[in-house]
C-alpha atoms as a PDB file:
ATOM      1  CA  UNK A   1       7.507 -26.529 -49.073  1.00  0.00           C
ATOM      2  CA  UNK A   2       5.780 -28.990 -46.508  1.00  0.00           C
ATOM      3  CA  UNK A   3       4.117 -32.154 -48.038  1.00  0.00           C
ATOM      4  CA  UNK A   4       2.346 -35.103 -46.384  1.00  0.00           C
ATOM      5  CA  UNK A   5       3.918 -38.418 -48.093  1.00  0.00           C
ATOM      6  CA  UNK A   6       2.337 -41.790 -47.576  1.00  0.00           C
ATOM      7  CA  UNK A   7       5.010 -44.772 -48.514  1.00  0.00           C
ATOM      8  CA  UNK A   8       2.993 -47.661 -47.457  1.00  0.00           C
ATOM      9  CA  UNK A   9      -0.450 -48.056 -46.346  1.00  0.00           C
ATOM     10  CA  UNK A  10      -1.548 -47.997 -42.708  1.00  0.00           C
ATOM     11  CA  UNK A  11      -2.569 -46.243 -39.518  1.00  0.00           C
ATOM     12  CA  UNK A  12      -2.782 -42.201 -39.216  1.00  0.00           C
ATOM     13  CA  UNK A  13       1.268 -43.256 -38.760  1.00  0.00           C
ATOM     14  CA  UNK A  14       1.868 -43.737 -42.114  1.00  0.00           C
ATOM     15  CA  UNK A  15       1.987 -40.458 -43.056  1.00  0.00           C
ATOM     16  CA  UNK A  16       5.345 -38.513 -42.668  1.00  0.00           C
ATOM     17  CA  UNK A  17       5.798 -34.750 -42.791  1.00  0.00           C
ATOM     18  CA  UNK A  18       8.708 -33.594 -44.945  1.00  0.00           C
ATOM     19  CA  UNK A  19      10.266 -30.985 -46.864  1.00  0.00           C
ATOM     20  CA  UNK A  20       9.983 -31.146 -50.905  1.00  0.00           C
ATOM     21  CA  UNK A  21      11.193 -28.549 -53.383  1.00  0.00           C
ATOM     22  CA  UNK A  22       8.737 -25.998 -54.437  1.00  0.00           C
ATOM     23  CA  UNK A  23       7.895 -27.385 -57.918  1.00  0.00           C
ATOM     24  CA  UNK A  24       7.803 -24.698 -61.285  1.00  0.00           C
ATOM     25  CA  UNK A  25       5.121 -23.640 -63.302  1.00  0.00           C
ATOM     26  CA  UNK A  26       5.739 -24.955 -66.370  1.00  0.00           C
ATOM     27  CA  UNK A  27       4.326 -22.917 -70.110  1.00  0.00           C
ATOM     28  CA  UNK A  28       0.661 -22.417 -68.941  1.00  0.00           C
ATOM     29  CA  UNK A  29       0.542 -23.179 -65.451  1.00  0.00           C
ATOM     30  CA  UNK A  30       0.356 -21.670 -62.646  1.00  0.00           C
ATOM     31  CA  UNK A  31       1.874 -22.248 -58.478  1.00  0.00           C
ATOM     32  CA  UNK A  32      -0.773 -21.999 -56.384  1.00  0.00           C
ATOM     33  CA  UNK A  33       0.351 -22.104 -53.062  1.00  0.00           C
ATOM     34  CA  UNK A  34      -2.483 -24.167 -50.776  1.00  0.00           C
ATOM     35  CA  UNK A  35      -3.947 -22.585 -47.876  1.00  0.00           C
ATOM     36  CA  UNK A  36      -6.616 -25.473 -47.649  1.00  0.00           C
ATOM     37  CA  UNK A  37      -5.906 -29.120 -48.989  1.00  0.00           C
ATOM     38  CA  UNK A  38      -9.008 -31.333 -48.511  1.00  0.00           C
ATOM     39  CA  UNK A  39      -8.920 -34.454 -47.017  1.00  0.00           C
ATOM     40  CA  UNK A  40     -11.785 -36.684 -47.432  1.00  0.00           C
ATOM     41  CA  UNK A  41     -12.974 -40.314 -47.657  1.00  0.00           C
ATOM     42  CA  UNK A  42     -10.743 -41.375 -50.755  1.00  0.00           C
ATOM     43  CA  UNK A  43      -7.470 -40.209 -48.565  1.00  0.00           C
ATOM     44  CA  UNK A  44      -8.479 -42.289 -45.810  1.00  0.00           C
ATOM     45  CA  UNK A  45      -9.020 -44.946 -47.761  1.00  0.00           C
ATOM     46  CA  UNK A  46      -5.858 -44.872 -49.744  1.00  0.00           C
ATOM     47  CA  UNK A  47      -3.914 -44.341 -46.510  1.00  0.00           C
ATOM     48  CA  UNK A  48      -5.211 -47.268 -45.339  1.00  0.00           C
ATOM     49  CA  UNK A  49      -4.228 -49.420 -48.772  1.00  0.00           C
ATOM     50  CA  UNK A  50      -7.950 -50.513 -49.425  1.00  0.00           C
ATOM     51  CA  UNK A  51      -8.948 -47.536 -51.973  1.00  0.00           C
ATOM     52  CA  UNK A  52     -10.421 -49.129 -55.456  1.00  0.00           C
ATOM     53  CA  UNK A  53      -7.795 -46.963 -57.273  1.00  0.00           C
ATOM     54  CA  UNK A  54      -4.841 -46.964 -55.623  1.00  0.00           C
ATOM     55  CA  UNK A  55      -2.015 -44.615 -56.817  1.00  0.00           C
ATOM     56  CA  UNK A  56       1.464 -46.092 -57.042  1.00  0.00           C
ATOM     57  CA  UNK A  57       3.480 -45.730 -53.798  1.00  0.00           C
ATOM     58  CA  UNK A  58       5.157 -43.102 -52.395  1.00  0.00           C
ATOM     59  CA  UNK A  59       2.087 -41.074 -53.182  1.00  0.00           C
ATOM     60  CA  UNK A  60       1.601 -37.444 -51.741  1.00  0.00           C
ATOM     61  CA  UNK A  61      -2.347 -38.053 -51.190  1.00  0.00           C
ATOM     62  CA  UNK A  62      -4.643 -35.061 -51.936  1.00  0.00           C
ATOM     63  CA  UNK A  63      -7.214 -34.297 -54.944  1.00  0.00           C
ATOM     64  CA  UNK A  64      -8.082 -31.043 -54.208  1.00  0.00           C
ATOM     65  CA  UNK A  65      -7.433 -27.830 -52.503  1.00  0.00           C
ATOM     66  CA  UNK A  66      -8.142 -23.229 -52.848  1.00  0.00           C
ATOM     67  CA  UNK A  67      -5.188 -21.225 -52.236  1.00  0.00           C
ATOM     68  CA  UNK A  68      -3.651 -18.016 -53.694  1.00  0.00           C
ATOM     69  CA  UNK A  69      -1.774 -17.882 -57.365  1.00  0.00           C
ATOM     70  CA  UNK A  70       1.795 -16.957 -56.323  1.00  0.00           C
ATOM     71  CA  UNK A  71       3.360 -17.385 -60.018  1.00  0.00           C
ATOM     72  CA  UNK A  72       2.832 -17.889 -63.590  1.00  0.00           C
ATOM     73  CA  UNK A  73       4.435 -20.178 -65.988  1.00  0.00           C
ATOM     74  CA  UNK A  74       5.547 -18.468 -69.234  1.00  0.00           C
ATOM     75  CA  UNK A  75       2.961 -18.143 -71.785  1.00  0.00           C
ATOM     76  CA  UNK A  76       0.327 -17.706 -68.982  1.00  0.00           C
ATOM     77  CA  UNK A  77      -2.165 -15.180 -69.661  1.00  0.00           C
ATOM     78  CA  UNK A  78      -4.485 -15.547 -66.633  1.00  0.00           C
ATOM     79  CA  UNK A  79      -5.210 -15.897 -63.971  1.00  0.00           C
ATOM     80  CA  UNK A  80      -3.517 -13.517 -62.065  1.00  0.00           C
ATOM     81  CA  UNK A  81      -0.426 -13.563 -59.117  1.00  0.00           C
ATOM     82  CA  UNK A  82      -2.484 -12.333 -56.511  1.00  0.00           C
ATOM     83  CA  UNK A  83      -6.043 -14.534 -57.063  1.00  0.00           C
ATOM     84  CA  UNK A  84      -7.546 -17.103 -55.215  1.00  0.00           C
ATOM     85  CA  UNK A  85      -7.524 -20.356 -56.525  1.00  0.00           C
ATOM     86  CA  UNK A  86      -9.604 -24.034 -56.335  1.00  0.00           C
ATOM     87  CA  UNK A  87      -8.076 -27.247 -58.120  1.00  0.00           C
ATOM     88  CA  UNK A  88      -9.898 -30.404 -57.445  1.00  0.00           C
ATOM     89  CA  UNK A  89      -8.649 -33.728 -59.604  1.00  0.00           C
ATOM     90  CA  UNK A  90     -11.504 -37.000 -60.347  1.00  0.00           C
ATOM     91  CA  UNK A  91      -9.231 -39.193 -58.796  1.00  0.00           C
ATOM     92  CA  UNK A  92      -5.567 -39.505 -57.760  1.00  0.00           C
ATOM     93  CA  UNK A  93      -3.258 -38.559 -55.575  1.00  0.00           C
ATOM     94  CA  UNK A  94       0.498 -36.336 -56.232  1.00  0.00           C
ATOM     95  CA  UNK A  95      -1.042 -32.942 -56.649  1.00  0.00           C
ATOM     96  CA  UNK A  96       1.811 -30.974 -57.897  1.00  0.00           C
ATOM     97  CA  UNK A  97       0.995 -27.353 -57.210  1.00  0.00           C
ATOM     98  CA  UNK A  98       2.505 -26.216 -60.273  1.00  0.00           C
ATOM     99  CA  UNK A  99       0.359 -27.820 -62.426  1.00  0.00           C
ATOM    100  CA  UNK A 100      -2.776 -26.521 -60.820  1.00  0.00           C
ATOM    101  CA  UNK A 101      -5.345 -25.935 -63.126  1.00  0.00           C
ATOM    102  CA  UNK A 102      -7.451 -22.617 -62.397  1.00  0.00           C
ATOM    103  CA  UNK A 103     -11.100 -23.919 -61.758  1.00  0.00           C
ATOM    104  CA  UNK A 104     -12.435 -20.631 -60.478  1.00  0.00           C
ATOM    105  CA  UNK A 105     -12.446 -17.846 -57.848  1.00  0.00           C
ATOM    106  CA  UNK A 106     -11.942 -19.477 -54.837  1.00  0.00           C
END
């Protein structure tokens, strides 16, 4: 999968484009995979290394996004391969898309 990785704060260049391995669900998660990732004021700020909480660098900035469940850990009983998705974290940055927690229709 494509991910945005930030490795030191700066400019709009600071931000490379790279391949990572699609992560797992683990027992009672589900992969979601993103159609829409939000960016908004607390990316911008971390990107530019003046956020009040910074995450630990390399960071793969992002706190929320709605996509599509495209598989279920074991022991997942819903939702559903197949249903639209939201996930949106308080603060941070690393959203692994296998450990997506279901929020609601999207």
């Amino acid at each position: 999968m494509k991910a945005i990785l930030l490795r030191r704060p700066g400019g709009p260049s600071a931000l490379e484009y790279f391949d990572v391995p699609t992560p797992r669900p683990g027992e009672g998660e589900v992969l979601v995979k993103a159609d829409t990732i939000g960016v908004s004021m607390p990316e911008v700020l971390v990107r530019k290394g003046v956020y009040a909480w910074m995450p630990p660098l390399p960071a793969i900035p992002g706190t929320e996004l709605a996509g599509t469940i495209v598989e279920q850990g074991a022991g997942t009983t819903g939702p559903a391969v197949g249903q639209p998705a939201v996930e949106q974290r308080d603060r941070g940055s690393n959203l692994r898309l296998a450990d997506a927690q279901f929020l609601g229709d999207a």
